[in-house]
C-alpha atoms as a PDB file:
ATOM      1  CA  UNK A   1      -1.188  18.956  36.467  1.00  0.00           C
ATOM      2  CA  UNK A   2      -1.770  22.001  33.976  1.00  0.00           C
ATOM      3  CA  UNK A   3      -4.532  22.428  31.874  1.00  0.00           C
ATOM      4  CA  UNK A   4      -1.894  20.879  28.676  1.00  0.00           C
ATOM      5  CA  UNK A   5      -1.214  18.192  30.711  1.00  0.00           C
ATOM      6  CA  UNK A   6      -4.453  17.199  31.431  1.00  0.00           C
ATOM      7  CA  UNK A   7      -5.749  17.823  27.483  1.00  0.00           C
ATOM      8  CA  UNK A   8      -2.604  15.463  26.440  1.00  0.00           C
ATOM      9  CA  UNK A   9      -3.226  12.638  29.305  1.00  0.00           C
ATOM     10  CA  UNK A  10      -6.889  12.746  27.529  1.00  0.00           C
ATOM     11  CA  UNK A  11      -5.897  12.134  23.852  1.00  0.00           C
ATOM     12  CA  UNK A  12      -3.254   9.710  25.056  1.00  0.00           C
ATOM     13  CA  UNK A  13      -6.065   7.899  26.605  1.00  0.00           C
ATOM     14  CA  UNK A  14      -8.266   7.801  23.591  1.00  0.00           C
ATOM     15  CA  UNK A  15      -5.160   6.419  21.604  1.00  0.00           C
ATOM     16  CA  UNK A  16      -4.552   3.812  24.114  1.00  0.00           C
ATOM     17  CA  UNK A  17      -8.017   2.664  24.464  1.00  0.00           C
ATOM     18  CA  UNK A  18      -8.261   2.797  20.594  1.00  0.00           C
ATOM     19  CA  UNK A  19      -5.074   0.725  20.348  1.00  0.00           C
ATOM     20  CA  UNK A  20      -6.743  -1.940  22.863  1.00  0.00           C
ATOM     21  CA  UNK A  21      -9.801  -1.993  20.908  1.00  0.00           C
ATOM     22  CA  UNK A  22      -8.553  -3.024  18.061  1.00  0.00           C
ATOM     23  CA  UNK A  23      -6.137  -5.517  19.457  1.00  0.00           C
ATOM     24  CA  UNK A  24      -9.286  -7.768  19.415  1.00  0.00           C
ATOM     25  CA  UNK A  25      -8.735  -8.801  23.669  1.00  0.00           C
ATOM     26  CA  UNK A  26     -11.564  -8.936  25.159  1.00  0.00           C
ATOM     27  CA  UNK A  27     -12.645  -7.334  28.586  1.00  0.00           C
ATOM     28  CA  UNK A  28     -11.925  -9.085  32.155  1.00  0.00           C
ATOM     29  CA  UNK A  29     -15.497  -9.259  32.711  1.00  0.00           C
ATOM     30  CA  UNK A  30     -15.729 -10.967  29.235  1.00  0.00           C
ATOM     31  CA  UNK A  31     -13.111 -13.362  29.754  1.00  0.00           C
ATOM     32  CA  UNK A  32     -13.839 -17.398  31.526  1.00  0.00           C
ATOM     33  CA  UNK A  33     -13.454 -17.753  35.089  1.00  0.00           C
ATOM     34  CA  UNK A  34     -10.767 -20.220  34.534  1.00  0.00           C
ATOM     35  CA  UNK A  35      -8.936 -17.640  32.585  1.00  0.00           C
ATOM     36  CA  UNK A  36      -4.854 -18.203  33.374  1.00  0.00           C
ATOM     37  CA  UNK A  37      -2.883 -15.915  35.408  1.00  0.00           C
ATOM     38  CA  UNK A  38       0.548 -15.269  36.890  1.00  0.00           C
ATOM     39  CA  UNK A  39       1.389 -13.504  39.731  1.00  0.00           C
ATOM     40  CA  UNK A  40       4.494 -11.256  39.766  1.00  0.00           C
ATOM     41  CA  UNK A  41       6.574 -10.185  42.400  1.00  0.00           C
ATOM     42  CA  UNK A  42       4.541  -7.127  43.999  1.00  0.00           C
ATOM     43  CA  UNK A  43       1.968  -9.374  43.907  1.00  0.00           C
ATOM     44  CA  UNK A  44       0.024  -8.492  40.931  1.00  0.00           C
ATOM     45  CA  UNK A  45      -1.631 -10.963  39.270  1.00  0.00           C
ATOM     46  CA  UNK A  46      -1.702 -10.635  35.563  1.00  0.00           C
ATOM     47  CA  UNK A  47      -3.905 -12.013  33.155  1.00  0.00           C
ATOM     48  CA  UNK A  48      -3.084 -14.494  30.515  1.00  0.00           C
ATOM     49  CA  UNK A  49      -6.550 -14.595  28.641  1.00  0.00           C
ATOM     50  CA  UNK A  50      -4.560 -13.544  25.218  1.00  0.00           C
ATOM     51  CA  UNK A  51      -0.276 -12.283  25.062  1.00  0.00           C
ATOM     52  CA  UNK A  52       0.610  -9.165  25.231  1.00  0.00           C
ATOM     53  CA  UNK A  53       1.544  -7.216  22.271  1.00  0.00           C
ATOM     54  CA  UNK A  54       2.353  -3.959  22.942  1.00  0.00           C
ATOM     55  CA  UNK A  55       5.314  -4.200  25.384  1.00  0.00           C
ATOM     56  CA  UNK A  56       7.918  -1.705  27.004  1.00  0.00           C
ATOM     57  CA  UNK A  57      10.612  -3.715  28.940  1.00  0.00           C
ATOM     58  CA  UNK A  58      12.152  -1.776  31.727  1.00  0.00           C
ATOM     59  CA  UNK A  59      15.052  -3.999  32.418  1.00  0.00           C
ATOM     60  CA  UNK A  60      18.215  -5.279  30.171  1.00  0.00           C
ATOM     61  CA  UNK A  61      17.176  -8.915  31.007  1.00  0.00           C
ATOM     62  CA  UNK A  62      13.283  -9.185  29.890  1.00  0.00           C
ATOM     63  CA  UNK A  63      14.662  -7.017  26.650  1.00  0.00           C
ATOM     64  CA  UNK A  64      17.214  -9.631  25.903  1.00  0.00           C
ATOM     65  CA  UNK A  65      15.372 -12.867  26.666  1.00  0.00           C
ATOM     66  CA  UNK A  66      12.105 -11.861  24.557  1.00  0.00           C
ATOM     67  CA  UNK A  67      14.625 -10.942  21.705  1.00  0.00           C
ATOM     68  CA  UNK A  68      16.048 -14.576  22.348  1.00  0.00           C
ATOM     69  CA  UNK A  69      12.343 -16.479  21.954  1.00  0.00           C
ATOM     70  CA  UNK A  70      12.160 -13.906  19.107  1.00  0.00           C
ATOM     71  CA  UNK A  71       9.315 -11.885  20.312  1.00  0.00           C
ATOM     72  CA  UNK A  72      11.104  -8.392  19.057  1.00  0.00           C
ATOM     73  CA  UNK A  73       7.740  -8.099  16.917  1.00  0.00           C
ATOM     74  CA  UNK A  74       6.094  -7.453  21.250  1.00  0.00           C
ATOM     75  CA  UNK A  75       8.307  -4.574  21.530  1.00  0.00           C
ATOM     76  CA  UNK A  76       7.334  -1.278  21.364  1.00  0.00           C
ATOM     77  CA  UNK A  77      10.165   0.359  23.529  1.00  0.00           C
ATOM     78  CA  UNK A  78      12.838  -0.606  25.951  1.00  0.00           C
ATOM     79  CA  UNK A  79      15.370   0.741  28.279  1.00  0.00           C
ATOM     80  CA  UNK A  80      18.721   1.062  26.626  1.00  0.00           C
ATOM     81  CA  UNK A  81      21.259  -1.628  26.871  1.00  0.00           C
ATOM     82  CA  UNK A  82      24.983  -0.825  26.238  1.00  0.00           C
ATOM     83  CA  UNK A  83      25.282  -4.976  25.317  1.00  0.00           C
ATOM     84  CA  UNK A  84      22.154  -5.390  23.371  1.00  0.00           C
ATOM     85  CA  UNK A  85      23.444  -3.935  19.667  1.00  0.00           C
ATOM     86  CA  UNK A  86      20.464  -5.614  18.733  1.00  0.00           C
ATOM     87  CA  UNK A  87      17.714  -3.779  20.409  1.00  0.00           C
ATOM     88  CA  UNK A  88      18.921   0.028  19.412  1.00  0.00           C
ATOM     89  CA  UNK A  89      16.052   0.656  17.109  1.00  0.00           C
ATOM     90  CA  UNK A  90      13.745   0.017  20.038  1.00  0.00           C
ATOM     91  CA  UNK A  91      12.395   3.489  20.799  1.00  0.00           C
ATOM     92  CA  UNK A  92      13.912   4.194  24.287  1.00  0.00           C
ATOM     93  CA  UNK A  93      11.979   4.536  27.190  1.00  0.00           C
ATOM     94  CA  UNK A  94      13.034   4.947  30.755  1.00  0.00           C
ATOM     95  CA  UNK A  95      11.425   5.195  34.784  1.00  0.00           C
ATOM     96  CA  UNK A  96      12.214   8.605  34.864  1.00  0.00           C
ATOM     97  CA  UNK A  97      10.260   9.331  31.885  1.00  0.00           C
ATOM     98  CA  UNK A  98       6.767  11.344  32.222  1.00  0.00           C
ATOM     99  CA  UNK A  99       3.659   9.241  32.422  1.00  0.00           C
ATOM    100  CA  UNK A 100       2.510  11.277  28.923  1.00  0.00           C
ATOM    101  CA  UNK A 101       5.524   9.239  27.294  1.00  0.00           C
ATOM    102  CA  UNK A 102       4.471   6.047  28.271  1.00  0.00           C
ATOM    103  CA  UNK A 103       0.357   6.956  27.547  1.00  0.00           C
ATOM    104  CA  UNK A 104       1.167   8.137  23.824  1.00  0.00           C
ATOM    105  CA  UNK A 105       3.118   5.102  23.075  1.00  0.00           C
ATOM    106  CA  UNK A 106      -0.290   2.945  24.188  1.00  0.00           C
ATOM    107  CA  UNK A 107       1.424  -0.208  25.650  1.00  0.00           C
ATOM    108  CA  UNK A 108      -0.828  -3.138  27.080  1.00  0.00           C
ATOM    109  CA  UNK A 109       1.879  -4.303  28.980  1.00  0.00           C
ATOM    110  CA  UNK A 110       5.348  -2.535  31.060  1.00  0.00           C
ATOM    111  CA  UNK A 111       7.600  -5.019  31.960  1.00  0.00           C
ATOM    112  CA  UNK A 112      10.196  -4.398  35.295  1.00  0.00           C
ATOM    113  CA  UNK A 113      12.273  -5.468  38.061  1.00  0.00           C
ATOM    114  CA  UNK A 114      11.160  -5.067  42.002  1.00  0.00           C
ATOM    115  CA  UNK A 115      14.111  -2.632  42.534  1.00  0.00           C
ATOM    116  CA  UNK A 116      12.466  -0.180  39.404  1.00  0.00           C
ATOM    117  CA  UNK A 117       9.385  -1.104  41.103  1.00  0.00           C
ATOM    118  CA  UNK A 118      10.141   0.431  44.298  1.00  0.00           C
ATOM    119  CA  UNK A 119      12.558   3.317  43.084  1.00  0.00           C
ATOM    120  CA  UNK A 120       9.095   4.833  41.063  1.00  0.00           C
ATOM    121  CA  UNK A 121       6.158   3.554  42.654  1.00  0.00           C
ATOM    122  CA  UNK A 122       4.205   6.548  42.159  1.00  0.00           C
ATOM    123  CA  UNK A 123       4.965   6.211  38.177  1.00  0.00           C
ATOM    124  CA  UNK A 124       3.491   2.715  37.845  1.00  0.00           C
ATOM    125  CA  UNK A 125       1.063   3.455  40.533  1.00  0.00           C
ATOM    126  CA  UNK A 126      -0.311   6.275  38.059  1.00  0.00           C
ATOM    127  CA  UNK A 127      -0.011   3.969  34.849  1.00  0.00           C
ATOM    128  CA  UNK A 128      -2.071   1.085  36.598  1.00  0.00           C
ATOM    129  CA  UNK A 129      -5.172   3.934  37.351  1.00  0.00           C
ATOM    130  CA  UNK A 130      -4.662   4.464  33.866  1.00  0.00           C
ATOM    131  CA  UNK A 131      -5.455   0.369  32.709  1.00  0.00           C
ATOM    132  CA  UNK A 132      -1.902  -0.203  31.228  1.00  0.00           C
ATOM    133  CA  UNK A 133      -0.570  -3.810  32.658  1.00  0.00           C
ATOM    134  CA  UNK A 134       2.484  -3.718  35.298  1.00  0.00           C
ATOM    135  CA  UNK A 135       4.598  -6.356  35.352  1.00  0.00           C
ATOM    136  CA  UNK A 136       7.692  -6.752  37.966  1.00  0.00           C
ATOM    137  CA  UNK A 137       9.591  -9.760  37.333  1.00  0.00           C
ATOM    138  CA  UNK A 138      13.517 -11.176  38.649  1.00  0.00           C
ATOM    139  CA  UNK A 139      14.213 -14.439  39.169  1.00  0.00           C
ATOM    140  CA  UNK A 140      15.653 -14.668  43.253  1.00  0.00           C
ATOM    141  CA  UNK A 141      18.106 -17.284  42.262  1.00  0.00           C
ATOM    142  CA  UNK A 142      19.250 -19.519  39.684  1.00  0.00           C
ATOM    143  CA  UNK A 143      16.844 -22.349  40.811  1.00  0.00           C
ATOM    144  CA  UNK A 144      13.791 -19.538  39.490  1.00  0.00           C
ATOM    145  CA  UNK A 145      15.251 -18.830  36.178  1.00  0.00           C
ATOM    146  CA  UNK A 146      13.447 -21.419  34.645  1.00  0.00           C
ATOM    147  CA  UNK A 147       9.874 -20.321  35.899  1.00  0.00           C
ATOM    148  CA  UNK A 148      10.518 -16.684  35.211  1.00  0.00           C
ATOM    149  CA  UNK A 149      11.719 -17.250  31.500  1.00  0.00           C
ATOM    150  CA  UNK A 150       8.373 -18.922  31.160  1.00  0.00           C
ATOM    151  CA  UNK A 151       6.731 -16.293  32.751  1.00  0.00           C
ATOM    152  CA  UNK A 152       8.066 -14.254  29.934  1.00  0.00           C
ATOM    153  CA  UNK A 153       7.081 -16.708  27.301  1.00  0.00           C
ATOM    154  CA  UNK A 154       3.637 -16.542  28.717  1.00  0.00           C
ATOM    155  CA  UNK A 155       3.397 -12.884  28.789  1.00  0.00           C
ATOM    156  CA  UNK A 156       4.492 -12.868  25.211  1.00  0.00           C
ATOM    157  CA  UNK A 157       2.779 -15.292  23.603  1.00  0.00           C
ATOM    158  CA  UNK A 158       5.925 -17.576  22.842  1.00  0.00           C
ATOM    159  CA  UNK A 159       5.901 -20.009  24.913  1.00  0.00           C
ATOM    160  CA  UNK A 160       6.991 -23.235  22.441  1.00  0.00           C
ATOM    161  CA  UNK A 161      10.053 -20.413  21.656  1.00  0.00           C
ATOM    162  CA  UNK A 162      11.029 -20.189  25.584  1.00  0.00           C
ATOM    163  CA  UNK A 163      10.654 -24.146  26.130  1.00  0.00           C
ATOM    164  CA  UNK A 164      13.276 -24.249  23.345  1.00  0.00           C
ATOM    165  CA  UNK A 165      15.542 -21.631  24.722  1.00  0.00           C
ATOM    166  CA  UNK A 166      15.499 -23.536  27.780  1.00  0.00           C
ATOM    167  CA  UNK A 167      16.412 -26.704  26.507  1.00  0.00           C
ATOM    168  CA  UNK A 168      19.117 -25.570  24.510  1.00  0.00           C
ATOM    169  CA  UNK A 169      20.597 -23.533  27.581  1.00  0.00           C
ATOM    170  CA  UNK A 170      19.929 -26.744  30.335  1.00  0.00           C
ATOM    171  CA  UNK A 171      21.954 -29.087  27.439  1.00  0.00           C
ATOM    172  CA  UNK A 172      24.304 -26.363  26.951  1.00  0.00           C
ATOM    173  CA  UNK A 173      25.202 -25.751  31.026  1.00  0.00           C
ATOM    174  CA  UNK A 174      25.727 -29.309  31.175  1.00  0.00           C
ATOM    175  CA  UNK A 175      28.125 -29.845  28.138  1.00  0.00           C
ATOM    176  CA  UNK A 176      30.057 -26.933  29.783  1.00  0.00           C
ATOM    177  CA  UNK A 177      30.691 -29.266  33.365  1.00  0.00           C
ATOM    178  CA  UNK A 178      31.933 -31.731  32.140  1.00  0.00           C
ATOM    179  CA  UNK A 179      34.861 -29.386  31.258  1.00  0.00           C
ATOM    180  CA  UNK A 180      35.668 -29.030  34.494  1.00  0.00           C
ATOM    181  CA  UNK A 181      38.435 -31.247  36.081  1.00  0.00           C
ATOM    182  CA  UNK A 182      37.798 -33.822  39.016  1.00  0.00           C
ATOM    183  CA  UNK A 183      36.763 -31.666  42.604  1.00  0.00           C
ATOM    184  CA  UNK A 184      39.952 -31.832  44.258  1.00  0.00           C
ATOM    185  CA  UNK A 185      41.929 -30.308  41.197  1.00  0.00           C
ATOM    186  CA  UNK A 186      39.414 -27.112  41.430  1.00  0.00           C
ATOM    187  CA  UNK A 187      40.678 -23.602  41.665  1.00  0.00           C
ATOM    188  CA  UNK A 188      39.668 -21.409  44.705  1.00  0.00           C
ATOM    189  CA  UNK A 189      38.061 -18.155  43.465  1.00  0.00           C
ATOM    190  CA  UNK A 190      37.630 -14.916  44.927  1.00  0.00           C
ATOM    191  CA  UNK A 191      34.715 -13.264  43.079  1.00  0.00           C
ATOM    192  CA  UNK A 192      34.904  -9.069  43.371  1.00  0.00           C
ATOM    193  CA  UNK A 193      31.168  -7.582  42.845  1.00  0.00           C
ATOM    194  CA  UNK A 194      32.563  -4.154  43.977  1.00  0.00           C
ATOM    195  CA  UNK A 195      35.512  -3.451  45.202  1.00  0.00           C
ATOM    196  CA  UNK A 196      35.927  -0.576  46.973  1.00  0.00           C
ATOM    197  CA  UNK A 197      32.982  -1.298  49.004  1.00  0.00           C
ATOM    198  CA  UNK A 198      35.124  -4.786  49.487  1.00  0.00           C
ATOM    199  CA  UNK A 199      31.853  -6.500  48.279  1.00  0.00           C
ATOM    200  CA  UNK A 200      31.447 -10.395  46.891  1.00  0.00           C
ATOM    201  CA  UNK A 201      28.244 -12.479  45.789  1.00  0.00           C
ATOM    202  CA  UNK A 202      25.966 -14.294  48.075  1.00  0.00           C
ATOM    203  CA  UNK A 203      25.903 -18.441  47.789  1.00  0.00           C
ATOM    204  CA  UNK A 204      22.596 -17.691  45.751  1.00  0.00           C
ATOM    205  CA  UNK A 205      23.925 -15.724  43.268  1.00  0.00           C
ATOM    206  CA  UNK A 206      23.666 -15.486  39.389  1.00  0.00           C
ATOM    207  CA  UNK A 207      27.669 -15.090  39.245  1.00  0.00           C
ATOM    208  CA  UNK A 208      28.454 -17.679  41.631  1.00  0.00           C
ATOM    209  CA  UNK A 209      26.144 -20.065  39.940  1.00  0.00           C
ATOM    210  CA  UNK A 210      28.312 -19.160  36.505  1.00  0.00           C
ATOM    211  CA  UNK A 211      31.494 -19.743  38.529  1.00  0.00           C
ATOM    212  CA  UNK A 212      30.335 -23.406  39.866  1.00  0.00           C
ATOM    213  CA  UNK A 213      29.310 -24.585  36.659  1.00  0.00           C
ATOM    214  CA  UNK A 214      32.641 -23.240  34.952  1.00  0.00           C
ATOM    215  CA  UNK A 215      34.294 -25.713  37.917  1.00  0.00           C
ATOM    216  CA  UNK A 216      35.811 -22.878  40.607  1.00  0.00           C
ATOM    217  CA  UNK A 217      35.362 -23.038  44.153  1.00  0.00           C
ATOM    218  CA  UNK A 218      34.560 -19.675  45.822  1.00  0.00           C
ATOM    219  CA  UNK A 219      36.449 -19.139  48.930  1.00  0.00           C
ATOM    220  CA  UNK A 220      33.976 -16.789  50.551  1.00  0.00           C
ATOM    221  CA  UNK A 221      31.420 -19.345  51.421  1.00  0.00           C
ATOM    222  CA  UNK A 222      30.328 -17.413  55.096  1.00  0.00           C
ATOM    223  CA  UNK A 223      29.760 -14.186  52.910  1.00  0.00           C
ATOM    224  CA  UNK A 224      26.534 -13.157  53.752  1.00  0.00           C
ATOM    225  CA  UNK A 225      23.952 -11.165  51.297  1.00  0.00           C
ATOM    226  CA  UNK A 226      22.700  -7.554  52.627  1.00  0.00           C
ATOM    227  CA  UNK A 227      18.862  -7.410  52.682  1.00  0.00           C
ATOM    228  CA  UNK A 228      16.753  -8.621  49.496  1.00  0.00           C
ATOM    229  CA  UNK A 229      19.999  -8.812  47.163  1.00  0.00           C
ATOM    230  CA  UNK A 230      22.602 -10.961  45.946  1.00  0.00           C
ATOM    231  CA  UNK A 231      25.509  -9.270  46.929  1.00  0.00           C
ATOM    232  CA  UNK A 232      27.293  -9.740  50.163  1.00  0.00           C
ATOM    233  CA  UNK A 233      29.940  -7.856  52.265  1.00  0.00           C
ATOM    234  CA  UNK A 234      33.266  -9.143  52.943  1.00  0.00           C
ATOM    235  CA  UNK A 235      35.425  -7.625  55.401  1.00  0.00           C
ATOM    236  CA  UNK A 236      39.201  -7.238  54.078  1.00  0.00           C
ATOM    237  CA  UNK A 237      40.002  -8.881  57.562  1.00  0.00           C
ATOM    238  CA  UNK A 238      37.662 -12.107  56.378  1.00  0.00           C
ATOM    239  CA  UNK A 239      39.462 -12.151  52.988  1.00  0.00           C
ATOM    240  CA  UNK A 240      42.887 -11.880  54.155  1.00  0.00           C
ATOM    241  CA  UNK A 241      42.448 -14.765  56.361  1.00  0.00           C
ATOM    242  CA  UNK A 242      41.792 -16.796  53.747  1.00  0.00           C
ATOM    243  CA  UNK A 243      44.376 -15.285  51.245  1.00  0.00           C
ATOM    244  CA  UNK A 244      47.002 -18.455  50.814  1.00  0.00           C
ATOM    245  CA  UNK A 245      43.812 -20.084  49.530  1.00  0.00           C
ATOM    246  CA  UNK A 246      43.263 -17.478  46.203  1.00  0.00           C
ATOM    247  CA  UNK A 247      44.230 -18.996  43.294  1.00  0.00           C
ATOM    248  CA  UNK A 248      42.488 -16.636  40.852  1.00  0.00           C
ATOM    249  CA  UNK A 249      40.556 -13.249  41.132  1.00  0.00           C
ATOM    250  CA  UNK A 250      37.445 -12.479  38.997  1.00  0.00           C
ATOM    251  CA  UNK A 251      36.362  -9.006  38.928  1.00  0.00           C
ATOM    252  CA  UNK A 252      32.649  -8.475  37.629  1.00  0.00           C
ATOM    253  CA  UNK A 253      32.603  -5.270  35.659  1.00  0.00           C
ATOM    254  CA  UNK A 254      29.356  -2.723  35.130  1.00  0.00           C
ATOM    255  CA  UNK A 255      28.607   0.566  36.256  1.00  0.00           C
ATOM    256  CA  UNK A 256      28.681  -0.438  39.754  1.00  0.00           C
ATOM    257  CA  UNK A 257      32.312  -1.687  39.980  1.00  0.00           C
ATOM    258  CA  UNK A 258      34.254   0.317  37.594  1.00  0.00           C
ATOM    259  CA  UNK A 259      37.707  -0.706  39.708  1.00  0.00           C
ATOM    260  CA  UNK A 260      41.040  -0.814  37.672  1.00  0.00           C
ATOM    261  CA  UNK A 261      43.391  -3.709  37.739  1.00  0.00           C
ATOM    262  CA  UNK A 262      46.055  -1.204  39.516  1.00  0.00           C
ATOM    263  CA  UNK A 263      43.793  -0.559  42.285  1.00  0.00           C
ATOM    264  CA  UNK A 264      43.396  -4.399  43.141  1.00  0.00           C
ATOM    265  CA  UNK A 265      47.105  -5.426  42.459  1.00  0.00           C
ATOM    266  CA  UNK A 266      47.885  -2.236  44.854  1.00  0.00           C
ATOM    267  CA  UNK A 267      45.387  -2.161  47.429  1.00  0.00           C
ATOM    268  CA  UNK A 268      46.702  -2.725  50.825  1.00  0.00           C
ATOM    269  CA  UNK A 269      46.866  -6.347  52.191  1.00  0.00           C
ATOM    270  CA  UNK A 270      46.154  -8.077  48.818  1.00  0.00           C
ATOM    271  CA  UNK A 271      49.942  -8.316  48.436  1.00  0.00           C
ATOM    272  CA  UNK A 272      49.554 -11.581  50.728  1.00  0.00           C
ATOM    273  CA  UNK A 273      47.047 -13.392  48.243  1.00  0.00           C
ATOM    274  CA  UNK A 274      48.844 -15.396  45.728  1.00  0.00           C
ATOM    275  CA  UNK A 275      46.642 -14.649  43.141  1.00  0.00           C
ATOM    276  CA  UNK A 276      47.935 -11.229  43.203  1.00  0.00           C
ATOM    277  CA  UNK A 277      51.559 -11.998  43.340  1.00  0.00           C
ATOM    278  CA  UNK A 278      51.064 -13.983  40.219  1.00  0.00           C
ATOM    279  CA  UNK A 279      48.528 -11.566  38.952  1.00  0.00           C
ATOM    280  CA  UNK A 280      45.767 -13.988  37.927  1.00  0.00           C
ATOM    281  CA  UNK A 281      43.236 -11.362  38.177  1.00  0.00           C
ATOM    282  CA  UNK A 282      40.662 -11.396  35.763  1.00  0.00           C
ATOM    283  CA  UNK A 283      37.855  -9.373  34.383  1.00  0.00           C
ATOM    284  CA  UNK A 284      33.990 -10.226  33.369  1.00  0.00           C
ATOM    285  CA  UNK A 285      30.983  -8.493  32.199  1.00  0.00           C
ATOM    286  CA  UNK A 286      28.130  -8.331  34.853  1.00  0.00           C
ATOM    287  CA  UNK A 287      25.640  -9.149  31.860  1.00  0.00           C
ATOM    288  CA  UNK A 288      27.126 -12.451  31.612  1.00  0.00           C
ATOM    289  CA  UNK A 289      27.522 -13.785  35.281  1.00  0.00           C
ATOM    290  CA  UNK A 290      24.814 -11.428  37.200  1.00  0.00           C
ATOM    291  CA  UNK A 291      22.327 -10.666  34.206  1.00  0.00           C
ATOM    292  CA  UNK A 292      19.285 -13.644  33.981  1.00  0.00           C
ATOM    293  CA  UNK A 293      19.247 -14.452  30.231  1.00  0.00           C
ATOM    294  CA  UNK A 294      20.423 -17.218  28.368  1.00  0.00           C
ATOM    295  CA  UNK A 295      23.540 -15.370  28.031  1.00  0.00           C
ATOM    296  CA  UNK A 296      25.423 -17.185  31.544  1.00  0.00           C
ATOM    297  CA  UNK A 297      26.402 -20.322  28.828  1.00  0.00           C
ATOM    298  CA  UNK A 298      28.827 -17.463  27.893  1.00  0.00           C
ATOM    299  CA  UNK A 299      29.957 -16.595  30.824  1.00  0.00           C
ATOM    300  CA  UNK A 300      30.088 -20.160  32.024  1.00  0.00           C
ATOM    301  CA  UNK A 301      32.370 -20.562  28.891  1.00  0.00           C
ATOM    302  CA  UNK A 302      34.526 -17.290  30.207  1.00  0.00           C
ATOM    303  CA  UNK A 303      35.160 -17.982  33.490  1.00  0.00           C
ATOM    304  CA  UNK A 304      36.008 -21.995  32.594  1.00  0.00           C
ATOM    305  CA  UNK A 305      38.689 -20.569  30.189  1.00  0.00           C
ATOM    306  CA  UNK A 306      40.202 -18.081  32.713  1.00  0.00           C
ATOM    307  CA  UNK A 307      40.278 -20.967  35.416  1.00  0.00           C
ATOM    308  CA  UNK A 308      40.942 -24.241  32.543  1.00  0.00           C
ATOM    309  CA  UNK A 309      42.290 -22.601  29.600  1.00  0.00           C
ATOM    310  CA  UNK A 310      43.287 -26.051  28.571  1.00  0.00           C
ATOM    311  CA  UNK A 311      40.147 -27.526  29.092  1.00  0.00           C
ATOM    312  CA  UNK A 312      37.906 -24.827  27.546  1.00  0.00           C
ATOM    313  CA  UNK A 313      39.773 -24.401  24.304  1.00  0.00           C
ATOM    314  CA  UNK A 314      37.340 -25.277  22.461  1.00  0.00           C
ATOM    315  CA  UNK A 315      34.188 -23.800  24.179  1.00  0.00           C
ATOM    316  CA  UNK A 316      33.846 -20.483  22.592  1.00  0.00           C
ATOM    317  CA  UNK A 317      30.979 -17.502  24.250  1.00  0.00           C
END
């Protein structure tokens, strides 16, 4: 590190300690032995003496569910988020950022995810020496979403705001299954995560979750998940086998599966699966089915219409 470096690590320092000064927290050593805490996935654990109130969030997810327990007010930066409209005058911050970008901005609290949190260890690593608060934090499954959107509640000081959110999205996911007809009138589903890679979701997944509650019936049941993710290879062999089953294909769109209709309708072998003949094959935002926010009523509501269009009339994202 140069001498500049070193001179503007200092004053960001001084403004950071300033900044926790006058947030009126008091030290650890202060603070009761019984003093809550939560653990995150790295195994920190985090205290939750008083909420945080300078926060950067790392990750599309914690952005938009504290903006949905309406703790924007925490939120002193963020990761952009091509679907959050909402969160652009955020002041953008990033993991490849340099640690003097994150000191001058004086958070008490970075929020990410365990893949950010390996990708830039050193980063956080560096930020920790320096007293600022890491946080890594994904639900591993749709039974966990409910713990971690408390964990965020916690973190942020609205917790009464998160119990709400929750109850409106467990009435909400309910409301939405009763839409769906009897078992044996289901549609089989083939679920695309990425294509070319010939790549579905694990049993455990966010999407597949979505896809049950909508009422579909995901042929790849045997797919199984690579190590520590969701998503699962699927050999064009397995699929095939299985093709006179297909009613409908769903496509999950993002930056990692930026396949084109043509490419599916033409790829070789997928001429046996009815759902191509007829071309039921249908596209959905990843920040809807994959994303852990209180945003998979929507894409519950999607997929249902896709699969029930007569039954989902009237549910609208």
């Amino acid at each position: 590190m140069t001498y500049r470096q070193q001179c503007i690590v200092a004053l960001c320092m001084i403004a950071f300690f300033s900044a926790s000064a006058d947030s009126g927290e008091r030290p650890v050593s202060e603070r009761p032995a019984s003093c809550p805490t939560l653990t995150d996935a790295a195994g920190r654990v985090l205290s939750l003496y008083t909420p945080y109130k300078r926060i950067i969030s790392l990750y599309c997810a914690h952005t938009e569910n504290l903006l949905s327990m309406g703790a924007k007010s925490r939120l002193i930066g963020a990761t952009v988020c091509r679907s959050l409209a909402h969160a652009d005058d955020l002041p953008p911050f990033s993991a490849h950022d340099g640690i003097e970008k994150f000191l001058a901005a004086a958070p008490d609290l970075i929020l990410i995810r365990p893949m950010i949190d390996r990708a830039h260890a050193r980063l956080f690593d560096r930020l920790e020496h320096m007293g600022i608060t890491i946080a890594s934090l994904q639900p591993d499954g749709p039974d966990e979403l409910v713990r971690y959107w408390r964990h965020l509640g916690q973190l942020a000081g609205c917790e009464a705001a998160a119990e709400t959110a929750i109850q409106n999205f467990s009435n909400t996911t309910r409301q939405i299954a009763k839409n769906a007809p009897d078992p044996g009138s289901r549609k089989h589903v083939y679920f695309i995560s990425r294509h070319r890679q010939m790549r579905t979701f694990s049993d455990t997944s966010m999407a597949l979750y979505v896809l049950a509650a909508a009422g579909g019936i995901h042929v790849a049941t045997d797919a199984v998940p690579s190590r520590g993710s969701h998503i699962a290879r699927y050999t064009k062999e397995k699929l095939l086998a299985k093709a006179g089953q297909i009613d409908v294909i769903l496509v999950q769109t993002g930056r990692m599966n930026t396949v084109t209709r043509d490419e599916i309708l033409n790829e070789p072998g997928f001429s046996a699966i009815p759902a191509v003949q007829r071309g039921d094959i249908f596209f959905v935002d990843e920040a809807i089915v994959s994303r852990p926010t209180f945003r998979l009523t929507d894409g519950m509501r999607t997929v249902g219409a896709i699969l029930y269009p007569d039954r989902f009339t009237g549910e609208q994202p």
